[in-house]
C-alpha atoms as a PDB file:
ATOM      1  CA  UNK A   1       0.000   0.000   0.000  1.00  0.00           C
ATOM      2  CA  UNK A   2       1.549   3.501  -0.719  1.00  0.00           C
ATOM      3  CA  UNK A   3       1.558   6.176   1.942  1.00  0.00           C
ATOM      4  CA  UNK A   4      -0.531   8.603   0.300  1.00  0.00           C
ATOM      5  CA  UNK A   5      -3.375   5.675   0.983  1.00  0.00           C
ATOM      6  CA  UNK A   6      -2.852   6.242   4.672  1.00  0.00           C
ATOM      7  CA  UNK A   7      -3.336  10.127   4.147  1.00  0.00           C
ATOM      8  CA  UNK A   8      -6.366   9.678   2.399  1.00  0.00           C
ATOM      9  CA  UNK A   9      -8.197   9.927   5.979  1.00  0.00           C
ATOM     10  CA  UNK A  10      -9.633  13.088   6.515  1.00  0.00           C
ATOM     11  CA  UNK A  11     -10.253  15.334   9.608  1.00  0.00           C
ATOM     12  CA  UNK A  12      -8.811  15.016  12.888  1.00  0.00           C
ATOM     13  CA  UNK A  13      -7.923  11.504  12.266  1.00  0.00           C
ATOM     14  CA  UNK A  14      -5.606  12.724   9.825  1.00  0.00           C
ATOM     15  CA  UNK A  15      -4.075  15.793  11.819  1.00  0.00           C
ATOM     16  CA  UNK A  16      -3.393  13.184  14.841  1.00  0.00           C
ATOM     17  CA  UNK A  17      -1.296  10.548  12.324  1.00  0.00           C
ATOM     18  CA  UNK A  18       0.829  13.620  10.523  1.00  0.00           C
ATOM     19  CA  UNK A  19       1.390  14.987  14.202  1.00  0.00           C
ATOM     20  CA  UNK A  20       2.081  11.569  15.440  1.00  0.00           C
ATOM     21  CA  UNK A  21       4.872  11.022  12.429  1.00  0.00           C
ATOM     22  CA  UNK A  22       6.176  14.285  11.759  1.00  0.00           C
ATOM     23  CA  UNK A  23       9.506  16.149  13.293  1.00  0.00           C
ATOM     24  CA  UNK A  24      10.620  12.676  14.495  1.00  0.00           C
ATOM     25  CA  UNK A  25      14.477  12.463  14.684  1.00  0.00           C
ATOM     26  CA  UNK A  26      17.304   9.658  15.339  1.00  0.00           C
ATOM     27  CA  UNK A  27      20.449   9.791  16.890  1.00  0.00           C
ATOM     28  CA  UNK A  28      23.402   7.759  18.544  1.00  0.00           C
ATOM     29  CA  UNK A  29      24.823   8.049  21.345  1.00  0.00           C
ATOM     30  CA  UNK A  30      27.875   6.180  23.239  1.00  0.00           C
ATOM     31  CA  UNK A  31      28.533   7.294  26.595  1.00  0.00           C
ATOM     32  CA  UNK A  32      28.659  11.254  27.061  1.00  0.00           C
ATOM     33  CA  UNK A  33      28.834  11.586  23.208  1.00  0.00           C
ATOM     34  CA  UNK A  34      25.998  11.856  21.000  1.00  0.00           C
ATOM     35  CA  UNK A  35      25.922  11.802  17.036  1.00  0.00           C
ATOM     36  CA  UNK A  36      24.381  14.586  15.543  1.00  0.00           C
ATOM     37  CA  UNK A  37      20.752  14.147  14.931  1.00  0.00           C
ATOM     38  CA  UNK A  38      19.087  13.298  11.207  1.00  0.00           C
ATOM     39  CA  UNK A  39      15.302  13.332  10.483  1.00  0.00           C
ATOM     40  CA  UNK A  40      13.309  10.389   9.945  1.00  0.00           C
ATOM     41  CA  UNK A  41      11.298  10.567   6.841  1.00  0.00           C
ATOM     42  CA  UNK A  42       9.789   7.065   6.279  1.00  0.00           C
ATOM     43  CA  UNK A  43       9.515   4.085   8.666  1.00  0.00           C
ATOM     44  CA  UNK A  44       7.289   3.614  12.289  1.00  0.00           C
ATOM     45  CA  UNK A  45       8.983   4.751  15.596  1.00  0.00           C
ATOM     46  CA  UNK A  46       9.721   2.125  17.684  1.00  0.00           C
ATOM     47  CA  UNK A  47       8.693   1.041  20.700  1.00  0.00           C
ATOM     48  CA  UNK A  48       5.559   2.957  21.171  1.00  0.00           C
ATOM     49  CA  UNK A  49       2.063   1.852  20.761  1.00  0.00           C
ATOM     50  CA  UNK A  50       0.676   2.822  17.871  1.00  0.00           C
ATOM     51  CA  UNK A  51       3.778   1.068  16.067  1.00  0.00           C
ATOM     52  CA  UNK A  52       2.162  -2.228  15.115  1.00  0.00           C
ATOM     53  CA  UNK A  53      -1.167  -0.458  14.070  1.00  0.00           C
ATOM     54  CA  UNK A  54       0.968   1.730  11.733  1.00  0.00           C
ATOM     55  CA  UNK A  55       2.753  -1.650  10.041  1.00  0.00           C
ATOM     56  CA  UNK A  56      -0.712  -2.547   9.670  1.00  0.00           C
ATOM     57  CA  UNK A  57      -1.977   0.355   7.694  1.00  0.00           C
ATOM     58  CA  UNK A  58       1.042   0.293   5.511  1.00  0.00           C
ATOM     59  CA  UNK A  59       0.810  -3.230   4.998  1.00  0.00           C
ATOM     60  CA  UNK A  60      -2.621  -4.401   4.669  1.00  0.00           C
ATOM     61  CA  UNK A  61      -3.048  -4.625   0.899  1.00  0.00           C
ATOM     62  CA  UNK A  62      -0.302  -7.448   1.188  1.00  0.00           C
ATOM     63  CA  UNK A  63      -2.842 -10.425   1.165  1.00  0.00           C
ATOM     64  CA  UNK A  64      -4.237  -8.636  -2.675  1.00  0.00           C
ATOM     65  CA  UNK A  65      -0.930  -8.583  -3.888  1.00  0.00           C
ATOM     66  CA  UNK A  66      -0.714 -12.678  -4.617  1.00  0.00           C
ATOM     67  CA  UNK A  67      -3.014 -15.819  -4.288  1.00  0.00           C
ATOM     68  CA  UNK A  68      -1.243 -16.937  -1.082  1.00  0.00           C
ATOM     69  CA  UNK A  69      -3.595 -16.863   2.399  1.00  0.00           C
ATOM     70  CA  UNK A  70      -2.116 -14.534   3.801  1.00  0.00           C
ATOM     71  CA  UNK A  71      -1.525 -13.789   7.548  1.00  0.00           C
ATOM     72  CA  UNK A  72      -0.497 -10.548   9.321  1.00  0.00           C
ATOM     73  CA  UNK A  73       0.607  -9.586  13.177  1.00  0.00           C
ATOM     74  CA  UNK A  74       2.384  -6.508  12.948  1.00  0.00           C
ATOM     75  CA  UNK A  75       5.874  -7.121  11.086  1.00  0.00           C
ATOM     76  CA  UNK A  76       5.080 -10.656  11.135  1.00  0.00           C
ATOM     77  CA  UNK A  77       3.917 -12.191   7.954  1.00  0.00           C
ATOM     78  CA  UNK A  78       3.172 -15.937   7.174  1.00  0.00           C
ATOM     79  CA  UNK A  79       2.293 -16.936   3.581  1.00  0.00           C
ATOM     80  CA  UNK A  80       0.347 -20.155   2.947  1.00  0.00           C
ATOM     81  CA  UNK A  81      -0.625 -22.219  -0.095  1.00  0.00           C
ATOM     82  CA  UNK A  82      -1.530 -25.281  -0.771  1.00  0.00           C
ATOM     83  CA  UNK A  83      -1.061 -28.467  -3.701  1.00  0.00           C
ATOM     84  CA  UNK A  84      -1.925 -31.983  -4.352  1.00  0.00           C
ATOM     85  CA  UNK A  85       1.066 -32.096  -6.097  1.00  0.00           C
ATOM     86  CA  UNK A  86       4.701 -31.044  -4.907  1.00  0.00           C
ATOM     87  CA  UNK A  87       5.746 -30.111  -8.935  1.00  0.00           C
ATOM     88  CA  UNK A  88       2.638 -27.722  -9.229  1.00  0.00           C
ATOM     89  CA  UNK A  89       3.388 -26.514  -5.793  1.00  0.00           C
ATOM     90  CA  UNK A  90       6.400 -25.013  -6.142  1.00  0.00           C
ATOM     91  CA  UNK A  91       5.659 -23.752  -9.267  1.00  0.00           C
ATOM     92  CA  UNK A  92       2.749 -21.974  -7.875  1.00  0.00           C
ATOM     93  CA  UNK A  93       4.660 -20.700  -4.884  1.00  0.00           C
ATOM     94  CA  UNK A  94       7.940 -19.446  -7.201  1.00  0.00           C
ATOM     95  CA  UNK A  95       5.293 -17.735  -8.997  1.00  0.00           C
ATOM     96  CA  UNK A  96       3.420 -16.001  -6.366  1.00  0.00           C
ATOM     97  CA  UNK A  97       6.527 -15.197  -4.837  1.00  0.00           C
ATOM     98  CA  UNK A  98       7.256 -12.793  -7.450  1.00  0.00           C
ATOM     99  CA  UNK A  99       4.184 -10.894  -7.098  1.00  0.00           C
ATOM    100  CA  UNK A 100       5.298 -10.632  -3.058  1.00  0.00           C
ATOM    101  CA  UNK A 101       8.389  -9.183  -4.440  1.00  0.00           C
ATOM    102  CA  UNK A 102       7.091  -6.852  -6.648  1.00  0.00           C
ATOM    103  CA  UNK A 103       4.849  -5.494  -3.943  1.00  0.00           C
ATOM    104  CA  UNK A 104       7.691  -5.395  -1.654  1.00  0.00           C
ATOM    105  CA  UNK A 105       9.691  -3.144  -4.145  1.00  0.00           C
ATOM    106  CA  UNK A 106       6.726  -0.640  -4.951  1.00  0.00           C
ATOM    107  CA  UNK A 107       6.351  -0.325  -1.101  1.00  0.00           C
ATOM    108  CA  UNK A 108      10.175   0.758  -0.824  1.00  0.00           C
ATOM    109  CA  UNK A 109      10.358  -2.514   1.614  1.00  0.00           C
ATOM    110  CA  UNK A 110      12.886  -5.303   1.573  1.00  0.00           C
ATOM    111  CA  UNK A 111      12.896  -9.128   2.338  1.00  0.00           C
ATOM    112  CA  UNK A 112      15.414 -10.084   5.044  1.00  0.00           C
ATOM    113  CA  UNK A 113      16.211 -13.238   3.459  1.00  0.00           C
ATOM    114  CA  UNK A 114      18.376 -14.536   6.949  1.00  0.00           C
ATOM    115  CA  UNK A 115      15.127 -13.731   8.827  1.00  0.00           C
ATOM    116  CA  UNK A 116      12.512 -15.597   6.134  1.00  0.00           C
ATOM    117  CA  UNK A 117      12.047 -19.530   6.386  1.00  0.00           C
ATOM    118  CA  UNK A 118       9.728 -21.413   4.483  1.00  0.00           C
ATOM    119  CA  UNK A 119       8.222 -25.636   5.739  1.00  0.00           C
ATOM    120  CA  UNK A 120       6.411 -28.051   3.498  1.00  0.00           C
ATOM    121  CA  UNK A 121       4.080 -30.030   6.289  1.00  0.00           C
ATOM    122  CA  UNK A 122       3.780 -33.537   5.008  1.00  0.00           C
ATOM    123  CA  UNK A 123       3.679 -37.145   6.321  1.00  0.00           C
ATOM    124  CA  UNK A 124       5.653 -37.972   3.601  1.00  0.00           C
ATOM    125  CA  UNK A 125       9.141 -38.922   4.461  1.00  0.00           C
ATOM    126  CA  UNK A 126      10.562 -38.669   1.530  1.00  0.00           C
ATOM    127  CA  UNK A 127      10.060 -35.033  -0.080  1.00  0.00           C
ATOM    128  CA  UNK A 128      11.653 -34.070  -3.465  1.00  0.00           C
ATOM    129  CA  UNK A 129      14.251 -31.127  -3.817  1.00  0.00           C
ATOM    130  CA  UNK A 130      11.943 -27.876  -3.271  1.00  0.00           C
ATOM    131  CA  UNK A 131      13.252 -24.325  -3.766  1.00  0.00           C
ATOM    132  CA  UNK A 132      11.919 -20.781  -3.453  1.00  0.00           C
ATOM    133  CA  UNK A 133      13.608 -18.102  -4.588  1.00  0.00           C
ATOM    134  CA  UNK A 134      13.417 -13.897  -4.475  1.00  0.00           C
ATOM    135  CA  UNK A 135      15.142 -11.031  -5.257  1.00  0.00           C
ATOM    136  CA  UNK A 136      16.712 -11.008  -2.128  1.00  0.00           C
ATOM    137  CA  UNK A 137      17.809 -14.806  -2.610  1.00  0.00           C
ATOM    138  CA  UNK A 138      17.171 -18.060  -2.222  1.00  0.00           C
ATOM    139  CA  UNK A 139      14.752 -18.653   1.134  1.00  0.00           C
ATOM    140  CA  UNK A 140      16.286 -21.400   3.790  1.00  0.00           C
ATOM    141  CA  UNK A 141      13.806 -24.465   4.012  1.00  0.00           C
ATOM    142  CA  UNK A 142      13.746 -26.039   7.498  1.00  0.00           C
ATOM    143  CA  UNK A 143      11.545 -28.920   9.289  1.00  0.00           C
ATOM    144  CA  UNK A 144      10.337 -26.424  12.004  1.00  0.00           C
ATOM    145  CA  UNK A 145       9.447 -22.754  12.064  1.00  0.00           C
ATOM    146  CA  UNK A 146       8.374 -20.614  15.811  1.00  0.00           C
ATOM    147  CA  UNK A 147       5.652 -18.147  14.586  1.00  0.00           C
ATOM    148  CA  UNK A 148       4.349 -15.619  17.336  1.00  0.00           C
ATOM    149  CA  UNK A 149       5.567 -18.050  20.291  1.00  0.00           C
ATOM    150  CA  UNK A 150       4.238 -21.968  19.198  1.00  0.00           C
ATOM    151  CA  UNK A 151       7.046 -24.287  17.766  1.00  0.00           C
ATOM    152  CA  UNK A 152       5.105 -26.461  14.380  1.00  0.00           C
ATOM    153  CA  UNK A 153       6.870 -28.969  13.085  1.00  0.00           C
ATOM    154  CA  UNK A 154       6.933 -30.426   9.844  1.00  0.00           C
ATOM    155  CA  UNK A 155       4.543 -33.634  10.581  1.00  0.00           C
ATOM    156  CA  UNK A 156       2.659 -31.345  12.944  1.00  0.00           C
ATOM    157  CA  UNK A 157       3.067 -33.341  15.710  1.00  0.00           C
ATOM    158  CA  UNK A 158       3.747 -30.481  18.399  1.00  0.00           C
ATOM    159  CA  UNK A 159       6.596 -32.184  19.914  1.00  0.00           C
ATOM    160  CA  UNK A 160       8.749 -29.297  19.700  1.00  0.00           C
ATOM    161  CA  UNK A 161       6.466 -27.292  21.035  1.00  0.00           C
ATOM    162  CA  UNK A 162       5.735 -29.709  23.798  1.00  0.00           C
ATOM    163  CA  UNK A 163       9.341 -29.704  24.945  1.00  0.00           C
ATOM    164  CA  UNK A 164       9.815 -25.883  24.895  1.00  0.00           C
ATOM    165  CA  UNK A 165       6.824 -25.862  27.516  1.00  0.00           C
ATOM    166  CA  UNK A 166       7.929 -28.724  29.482  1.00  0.00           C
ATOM    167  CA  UNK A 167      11.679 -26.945  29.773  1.00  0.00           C
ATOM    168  CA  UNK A 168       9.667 -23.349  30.927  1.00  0.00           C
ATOM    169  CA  UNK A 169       7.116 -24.888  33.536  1.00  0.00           C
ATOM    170  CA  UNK A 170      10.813 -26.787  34.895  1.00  0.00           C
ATOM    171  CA  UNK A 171      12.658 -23.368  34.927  1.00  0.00           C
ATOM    172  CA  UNK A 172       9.299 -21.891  36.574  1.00  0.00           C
ATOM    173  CA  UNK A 173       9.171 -24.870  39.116  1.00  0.00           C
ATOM    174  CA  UNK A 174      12.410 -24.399  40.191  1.00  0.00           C
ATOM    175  CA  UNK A 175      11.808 -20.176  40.960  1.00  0.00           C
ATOM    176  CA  UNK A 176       8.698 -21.139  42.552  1.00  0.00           C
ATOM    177  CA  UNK A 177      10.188 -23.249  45.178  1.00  0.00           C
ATOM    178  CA  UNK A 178      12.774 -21.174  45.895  1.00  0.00           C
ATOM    179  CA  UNK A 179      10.454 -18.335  46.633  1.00  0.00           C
ATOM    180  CA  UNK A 180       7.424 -20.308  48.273  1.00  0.00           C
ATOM    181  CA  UNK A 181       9.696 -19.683  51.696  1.00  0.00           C
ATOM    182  CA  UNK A 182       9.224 -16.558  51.786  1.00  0.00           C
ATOM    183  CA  UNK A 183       6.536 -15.498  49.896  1.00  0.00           C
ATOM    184  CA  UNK A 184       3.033 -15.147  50.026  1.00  0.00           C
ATOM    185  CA  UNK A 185       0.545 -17.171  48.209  1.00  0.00           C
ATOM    186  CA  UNK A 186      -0.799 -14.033  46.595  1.00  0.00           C
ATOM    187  CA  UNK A 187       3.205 -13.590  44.928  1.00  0.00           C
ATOM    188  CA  UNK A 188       2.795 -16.985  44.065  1.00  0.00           C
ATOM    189  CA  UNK A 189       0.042 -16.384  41.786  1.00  0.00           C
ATOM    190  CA  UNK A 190       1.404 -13.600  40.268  1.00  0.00           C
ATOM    191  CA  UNK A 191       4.776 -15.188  39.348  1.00  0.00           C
ATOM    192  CA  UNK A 192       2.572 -18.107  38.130  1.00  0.00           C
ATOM    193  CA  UNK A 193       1.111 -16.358  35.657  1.00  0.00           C
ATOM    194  CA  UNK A 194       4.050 -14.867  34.827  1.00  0.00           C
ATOM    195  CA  UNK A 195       6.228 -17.309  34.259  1.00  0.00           C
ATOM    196  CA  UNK A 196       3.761 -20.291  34.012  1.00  0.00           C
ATOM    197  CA  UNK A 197       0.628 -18.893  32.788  1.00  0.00           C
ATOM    198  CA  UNK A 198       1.579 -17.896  29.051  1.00  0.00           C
ATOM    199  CA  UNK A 199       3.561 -20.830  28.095  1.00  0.00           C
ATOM    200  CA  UNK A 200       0.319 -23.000  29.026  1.00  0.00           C
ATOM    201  CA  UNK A 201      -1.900 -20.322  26.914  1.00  0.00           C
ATOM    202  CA  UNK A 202       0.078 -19.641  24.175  1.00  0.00           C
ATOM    203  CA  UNK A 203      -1.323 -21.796  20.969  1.00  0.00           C
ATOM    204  CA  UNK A 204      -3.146 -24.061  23.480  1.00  0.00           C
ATOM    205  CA  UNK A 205      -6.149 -24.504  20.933  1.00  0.00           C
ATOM    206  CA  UNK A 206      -3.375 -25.918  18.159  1.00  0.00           C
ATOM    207  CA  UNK A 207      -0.926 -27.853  20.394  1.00  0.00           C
ATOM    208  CA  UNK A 208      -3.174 -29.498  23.022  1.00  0.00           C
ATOM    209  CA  UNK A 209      -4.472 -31.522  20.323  1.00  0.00           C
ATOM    210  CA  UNK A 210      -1.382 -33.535  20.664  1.00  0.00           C
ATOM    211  CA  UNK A 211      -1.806 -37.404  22.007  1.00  0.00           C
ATOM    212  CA  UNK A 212      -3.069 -37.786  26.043  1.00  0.00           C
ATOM    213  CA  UNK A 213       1.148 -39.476  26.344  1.00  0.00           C
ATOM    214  CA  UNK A 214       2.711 -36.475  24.765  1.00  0.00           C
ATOM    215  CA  UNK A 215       0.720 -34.108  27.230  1.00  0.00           C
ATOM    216  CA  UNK A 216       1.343 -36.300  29.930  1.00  0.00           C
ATOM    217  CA  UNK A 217       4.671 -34.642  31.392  1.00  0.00           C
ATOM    218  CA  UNK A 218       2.759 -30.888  30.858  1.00  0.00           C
ATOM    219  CA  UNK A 219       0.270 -32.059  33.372  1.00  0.00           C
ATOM    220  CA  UNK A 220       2.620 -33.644  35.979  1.00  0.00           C
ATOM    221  CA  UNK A 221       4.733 -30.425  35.513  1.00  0.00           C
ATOM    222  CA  UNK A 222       1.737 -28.242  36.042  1.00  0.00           C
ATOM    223  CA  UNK A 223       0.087 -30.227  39.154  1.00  0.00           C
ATOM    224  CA  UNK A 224       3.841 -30.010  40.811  1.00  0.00           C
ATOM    225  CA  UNK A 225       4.030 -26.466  40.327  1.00  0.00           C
ATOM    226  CA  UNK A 226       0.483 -26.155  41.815  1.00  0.00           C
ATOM    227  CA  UNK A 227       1.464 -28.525  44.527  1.00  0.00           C
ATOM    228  CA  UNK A 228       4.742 -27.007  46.051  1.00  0.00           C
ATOM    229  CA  UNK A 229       2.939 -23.644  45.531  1.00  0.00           C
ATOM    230  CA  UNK A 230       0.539 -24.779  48.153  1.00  0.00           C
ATOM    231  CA  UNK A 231       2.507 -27.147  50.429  1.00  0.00           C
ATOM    232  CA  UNK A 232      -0.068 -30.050  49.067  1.00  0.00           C
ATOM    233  CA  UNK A 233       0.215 -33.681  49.076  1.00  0.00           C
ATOM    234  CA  UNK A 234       1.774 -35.320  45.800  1.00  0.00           C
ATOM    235  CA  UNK A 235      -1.234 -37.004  45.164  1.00  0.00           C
ATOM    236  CA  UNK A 236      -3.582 -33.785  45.116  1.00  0.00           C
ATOM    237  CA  UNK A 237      -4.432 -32.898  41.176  1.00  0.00           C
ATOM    238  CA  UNK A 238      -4.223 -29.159  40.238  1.00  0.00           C
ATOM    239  CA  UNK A 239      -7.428 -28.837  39.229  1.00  0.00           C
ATOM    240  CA  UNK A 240      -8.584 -29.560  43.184  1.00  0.00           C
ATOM    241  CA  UNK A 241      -5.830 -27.421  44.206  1.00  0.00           C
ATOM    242  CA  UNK A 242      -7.131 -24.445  42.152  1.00  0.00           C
ATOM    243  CA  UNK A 243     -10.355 -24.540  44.324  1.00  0.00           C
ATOM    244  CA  UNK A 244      -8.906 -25.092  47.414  1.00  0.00           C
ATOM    245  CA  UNK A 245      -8.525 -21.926  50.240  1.00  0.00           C
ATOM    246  CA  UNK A 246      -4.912 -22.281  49.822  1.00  0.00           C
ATOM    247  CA  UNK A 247      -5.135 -20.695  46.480  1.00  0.00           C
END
């Protein structure tokens, strides 16, 4: 999308963007000494909240720009598509590709190649020899990609993903006991759903669909962690333990 799309709002919706954006600056500086300071004149400040909206506006023509299904969360961007046939497939994708790139270029963007992965999820073991290429290069194929926190691997069997939550709810475990001494049951819970909480949440509609034996060290993990939270008995499951007046 160009930028004189996003000025084509009107009003005071307009004057707040052009305020928002304009008489922005960038500098660098290194202990006491500070470059001198150069405007900005195209690209969304970081680190403040109307950052992701703004990647947003700019980008949200993307998904007419090719037949992939597209997928945007602020600067992230996953392109899907989908063949019968691995021959036609890459075809296909090679050829949409070049519409991605020519949208890329028109937007003044560019592909960081290092940064861009591509999977082909199959139960097939034996895959031919698949490339995709852009202007940028040739993109890296791999057997597992981490988009927006959840590990998928290439059979989509979540056991990736399964072990990164397993190795956080031990790493939580272990703070929790070390602070359950000394700490109140109400800084429990609020470490717990800092440290605990999101790795449980995160993609839970996808990855709990795994088999009741690959989820079976999740729950052990999470009923210990409930269990030395409130002193409990080994036996007691978490979802007692949630109810109880200790918690």
């Amino acid at each position: 999308m160009q930028i004189a799309k996003v000025w084509s709002l009107r009003g005071l919706t307009s004057d707040f963007f052009h305020s928002y954006l304009s008489n922005r600056c960038q500098f660098t500086k290194f202990g006491q000494t500070e470059s001198s300071h150069i405007n900005i004149t195209c690209g969304s400040p970081q680190g403040l909240i109307l950052g992701p909206l703004l990647v947003l506006l700019y980008m949200n023509d993307l998904p007419q720009a090719s037949a992939f299904q597209t997928v945007l969360f602020a600067d992230d961007t996953c392109l899907f598509f989908k063949s019968n046939c691995m021959s036609t497939l890459q075809a296909a994708v090679n050829g949409e590709i070049k519409h991605v790139d020519d949208w890329l270029i028109s937007n003044k963007l560019t592909l960081n190649c290092s940064k861009t992965k591509f999977m082909v999820p199959t139960k097939s073991h034996k895959l031919q020899k698949f490339k995709i290429n852009v202007v940028a290069g040739a993109v890296e194929e791999v057997n597992q990609v981490k988009y927006l926190g959840v590990l998928t691997d290439i059979q989509l069997k979540w056991q990736q993903q399964l072990d990164h939550v397993c190795k956080e709810l031990a790493c939580a475990s272990y703070t929790l006991l070390k602070l359950r001494a000394f700490s109140p049951i109400s800084t429990l819970k609020t470490v717990y759903y800092a440290l605990v909480h999101p790795h449980l949440s995160c993609g839970l509609a996808c990855w709990s669909n795994a088999t009741k034996t690959s989820l079976k060290k999740i729950i052990i993990l999470q009923n210990k962690i409930f269990q030395l939270m409130t002193y409990s008995e080994q036996q007691t499951p978490a979802s007692g333990l949630c109810k109880s007046p200790k918690f």
